[in-house]
N, C-alpha and C. Protein backbone atom coordinates (compact mmCIF):
# COMPACT_ATOMS: atom_id res chain seq x y z
N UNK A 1 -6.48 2.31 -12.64
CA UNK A 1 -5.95 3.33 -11.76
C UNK A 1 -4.45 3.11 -11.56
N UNK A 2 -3.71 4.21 -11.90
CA UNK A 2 -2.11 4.27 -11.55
C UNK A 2 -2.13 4.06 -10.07
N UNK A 3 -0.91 2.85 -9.88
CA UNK A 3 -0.14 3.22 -8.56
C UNK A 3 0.11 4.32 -7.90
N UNK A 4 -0.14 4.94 -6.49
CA UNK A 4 0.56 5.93 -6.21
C UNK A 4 1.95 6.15 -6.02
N UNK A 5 2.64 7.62 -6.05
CA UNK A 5 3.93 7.71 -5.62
C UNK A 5 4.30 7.80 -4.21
N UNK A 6 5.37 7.13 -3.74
CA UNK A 6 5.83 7.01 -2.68
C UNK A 6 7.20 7.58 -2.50
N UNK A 7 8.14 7.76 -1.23
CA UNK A 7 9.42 8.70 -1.32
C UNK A 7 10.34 7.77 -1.92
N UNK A 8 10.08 6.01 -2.24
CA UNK A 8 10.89 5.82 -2.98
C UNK A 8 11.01 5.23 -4.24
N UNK A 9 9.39 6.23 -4.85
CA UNK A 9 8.97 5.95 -6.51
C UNK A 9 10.02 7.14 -7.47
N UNK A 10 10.36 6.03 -8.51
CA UNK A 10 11.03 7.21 -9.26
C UNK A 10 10.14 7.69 -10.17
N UNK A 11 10.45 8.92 -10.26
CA UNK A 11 9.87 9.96 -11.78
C UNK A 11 10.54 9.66 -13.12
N UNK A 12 9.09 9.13 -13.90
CA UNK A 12 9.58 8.51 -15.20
C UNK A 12 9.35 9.35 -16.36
N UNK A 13 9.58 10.68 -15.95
CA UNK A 13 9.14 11.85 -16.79
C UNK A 13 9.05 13.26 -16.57
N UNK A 14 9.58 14.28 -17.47
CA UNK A 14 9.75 15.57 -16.69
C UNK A 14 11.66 16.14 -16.74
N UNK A 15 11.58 17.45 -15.74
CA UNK A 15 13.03 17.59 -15.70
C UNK A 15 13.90 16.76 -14.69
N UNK A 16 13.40 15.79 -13.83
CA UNK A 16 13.72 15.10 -12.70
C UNK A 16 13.77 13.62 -13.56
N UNK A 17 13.99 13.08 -14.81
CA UNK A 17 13.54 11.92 -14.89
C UNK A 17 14.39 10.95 -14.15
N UNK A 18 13.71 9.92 -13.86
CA UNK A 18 14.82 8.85 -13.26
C UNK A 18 15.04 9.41 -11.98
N UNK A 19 14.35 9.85 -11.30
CA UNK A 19 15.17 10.68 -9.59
C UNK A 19 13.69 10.06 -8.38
N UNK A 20 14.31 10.01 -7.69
CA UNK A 20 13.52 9.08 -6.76
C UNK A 20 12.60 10.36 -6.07
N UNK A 21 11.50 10.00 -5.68
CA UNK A 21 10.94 11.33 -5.03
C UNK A 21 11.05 11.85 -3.93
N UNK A 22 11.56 11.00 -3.21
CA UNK A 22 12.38 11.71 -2.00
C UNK A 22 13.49 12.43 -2.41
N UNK A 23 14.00 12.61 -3.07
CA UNK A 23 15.38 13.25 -3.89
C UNK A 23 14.94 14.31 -4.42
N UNK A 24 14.25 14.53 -5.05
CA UNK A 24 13.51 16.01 -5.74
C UNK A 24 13.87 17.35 -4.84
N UNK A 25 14.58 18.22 -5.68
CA UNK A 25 14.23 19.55 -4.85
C UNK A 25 13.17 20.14 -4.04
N UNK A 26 13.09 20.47 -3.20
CA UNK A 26 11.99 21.20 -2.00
C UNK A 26 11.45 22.22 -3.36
N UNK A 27 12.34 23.38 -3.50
CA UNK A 27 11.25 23.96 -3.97
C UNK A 27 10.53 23.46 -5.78
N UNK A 28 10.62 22.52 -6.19
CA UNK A 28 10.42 21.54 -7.41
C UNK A 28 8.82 21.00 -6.74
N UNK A 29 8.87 20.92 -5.32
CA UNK A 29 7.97 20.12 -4.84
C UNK A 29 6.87 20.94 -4.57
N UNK A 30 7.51 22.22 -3.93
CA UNK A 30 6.63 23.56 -3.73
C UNK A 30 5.99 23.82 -4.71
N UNK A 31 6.83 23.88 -6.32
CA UNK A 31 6.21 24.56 -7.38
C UNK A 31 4.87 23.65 -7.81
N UNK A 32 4.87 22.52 -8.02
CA UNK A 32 4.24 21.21 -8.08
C UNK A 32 2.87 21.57 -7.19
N UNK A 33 3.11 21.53 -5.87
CA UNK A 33 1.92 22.33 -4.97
C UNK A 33 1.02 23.69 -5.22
N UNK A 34 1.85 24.33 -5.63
CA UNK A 34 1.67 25.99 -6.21
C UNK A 34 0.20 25.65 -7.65
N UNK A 35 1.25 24.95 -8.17
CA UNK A 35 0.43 24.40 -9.27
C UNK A 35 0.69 25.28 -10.75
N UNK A 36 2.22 25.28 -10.48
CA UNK A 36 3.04 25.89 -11.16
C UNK A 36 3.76 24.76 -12.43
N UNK A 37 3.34 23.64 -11.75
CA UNK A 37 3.83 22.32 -12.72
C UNK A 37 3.04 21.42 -12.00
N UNK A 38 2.46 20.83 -13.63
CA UNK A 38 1.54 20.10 -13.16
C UNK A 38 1.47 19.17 -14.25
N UNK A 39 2.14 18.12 -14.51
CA UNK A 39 2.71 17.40 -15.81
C UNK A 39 1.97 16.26 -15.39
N UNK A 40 1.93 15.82 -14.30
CA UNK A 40 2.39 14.07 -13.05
C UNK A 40 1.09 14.87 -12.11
N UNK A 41 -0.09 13.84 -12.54
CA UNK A 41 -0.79 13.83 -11.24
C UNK A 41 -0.67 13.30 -10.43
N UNK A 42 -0.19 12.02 -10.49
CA UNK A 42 0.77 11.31 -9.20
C UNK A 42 1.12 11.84 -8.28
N UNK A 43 2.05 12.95 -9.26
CA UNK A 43 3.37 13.71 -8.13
C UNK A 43 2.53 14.66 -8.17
N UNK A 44 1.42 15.69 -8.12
CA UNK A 44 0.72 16.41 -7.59
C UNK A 44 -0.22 15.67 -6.36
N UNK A 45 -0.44 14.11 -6.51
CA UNK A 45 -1.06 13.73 -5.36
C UNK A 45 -0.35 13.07 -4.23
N UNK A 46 0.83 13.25 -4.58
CA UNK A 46 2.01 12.72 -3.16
C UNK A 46 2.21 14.09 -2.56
N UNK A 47 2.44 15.09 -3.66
CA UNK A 47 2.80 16.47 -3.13
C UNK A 47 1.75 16.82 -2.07
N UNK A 48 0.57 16.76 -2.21
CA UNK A 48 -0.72 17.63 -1.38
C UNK A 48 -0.58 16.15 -0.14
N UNK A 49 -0.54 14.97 -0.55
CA UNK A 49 -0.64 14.28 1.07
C UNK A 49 0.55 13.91 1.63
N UNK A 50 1.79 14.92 1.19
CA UNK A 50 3.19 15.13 2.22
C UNK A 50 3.65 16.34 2.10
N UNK A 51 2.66 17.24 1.83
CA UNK A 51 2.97 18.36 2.33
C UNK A 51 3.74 19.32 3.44
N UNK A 52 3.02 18.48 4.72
CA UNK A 52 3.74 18.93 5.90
C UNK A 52 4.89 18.35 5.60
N UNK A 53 5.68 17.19 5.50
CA UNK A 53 6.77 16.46 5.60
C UNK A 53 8.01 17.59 4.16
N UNK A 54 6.98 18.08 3.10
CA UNK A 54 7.90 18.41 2.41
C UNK A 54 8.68 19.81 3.24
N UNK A 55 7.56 20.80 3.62
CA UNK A 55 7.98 22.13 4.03
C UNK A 55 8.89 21.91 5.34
N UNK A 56 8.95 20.57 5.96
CA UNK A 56 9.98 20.35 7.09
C UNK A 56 10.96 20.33 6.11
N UNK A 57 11.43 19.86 5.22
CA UNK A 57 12.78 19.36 4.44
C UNK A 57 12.98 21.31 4.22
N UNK A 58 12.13 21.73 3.93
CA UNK A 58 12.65 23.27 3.32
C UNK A 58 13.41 23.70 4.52
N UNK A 59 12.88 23.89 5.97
CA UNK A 59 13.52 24.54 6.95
C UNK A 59 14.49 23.03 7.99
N UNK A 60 14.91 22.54 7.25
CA UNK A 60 16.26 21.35 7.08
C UNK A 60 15.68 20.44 8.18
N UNK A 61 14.45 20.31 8.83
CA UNK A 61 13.79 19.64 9.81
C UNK A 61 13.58 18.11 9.38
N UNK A 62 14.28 17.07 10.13
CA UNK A 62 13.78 15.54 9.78
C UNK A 62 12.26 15.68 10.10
N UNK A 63 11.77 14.79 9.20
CA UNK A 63 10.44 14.21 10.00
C UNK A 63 10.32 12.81 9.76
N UNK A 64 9.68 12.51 11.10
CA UNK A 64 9.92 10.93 11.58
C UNK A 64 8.62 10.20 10.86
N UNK A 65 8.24 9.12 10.53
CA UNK A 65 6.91 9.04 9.91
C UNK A 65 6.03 8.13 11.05
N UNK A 66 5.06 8.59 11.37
CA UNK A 66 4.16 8.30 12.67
C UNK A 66 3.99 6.64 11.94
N UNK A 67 3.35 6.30 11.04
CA UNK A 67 2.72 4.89 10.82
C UNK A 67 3.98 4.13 10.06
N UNK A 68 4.45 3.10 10.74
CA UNK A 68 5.58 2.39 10.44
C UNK A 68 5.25 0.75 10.11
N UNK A 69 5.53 0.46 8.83
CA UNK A 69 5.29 -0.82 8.68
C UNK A 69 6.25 -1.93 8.71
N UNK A 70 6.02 -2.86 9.30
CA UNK A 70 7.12 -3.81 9.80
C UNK A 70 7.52 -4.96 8.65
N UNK A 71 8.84 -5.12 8.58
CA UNK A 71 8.61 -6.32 7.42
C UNK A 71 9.08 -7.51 8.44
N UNK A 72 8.43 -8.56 7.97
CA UNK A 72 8.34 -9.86 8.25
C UNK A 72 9.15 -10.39 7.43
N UNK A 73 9.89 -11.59 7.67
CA UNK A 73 10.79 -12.35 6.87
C UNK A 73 10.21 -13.58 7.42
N UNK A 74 10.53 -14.49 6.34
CA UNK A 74 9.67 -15.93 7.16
C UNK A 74 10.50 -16.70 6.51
N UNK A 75 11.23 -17.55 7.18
CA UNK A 75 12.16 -18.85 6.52
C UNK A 75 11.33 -19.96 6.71
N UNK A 76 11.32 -20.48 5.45
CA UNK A 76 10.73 -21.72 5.02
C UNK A 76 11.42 -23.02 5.73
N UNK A 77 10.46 -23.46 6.97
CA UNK A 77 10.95 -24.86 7.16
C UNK A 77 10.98 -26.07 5.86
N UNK A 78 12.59 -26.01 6.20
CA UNK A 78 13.19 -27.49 5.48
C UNK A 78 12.48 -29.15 5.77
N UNK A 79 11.95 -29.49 4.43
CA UNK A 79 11.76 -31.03 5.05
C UNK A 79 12.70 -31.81 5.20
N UNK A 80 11.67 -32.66 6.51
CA UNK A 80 12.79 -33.36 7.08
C UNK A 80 13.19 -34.87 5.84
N UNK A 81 13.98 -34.86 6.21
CA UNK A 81 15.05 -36.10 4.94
C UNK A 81 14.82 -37.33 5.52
N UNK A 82 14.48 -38.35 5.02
CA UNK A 82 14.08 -39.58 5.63
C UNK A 82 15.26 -40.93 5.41
C-alpha cells in the first residue's frame, strides 16, 4: 500500500510535477474532485478527505487544522566522564 499524500507531499507526476500539494492550484484540486483528472489516486484520496479545507483556499479563507501534532525533541543525556 502507497503512502498517503499530505499538504507537504510532492507530486511526482502529471502537469504539477515536483509541486508540493499544498501549492497546487484550487481549481487543479477541484478538477481532481470533479473527476475530471484522475491520473494519482493518492491525490484523488487527499482531494475527497480535504475537501472542506480545499474550497476554503478557493474563497481566500485560512483554515486552521483542528488535530495538531506536537513534536518532541529529546536531547540525549551525555555520559558522565570519569
Amino acid at each position: 500500500m502507497e503512502p498517503k499524500y499530505g499538504d507537504n507531499s510532492i507530486i511526482i507526476s502529471g502537469k504539477y510535477k515536483f509541486t508540493l500539494v499544498k501549492n497546487l492550484p484550487v481549481k487543479y484540486l477541484l478538477d481532481v474532485y470533479d473527476g475530471r483528472i484522475s491520473h494519482d489516486k493518492r491525490l484523488t484520496a487527499y482531494v475527497k478527505e480535504n475537501i472542506e479545507k480545499i474550497k476554503a483556499r478557493l474563497n481566500g479563507k485560512k483554515v486552521v487544522e483542528k488535530n495538531v501534532t506536537r513534536l518532541l525533541i529529546y536531547r540525549e543525556k551525555k555520559p558522565d566522564l570519569i
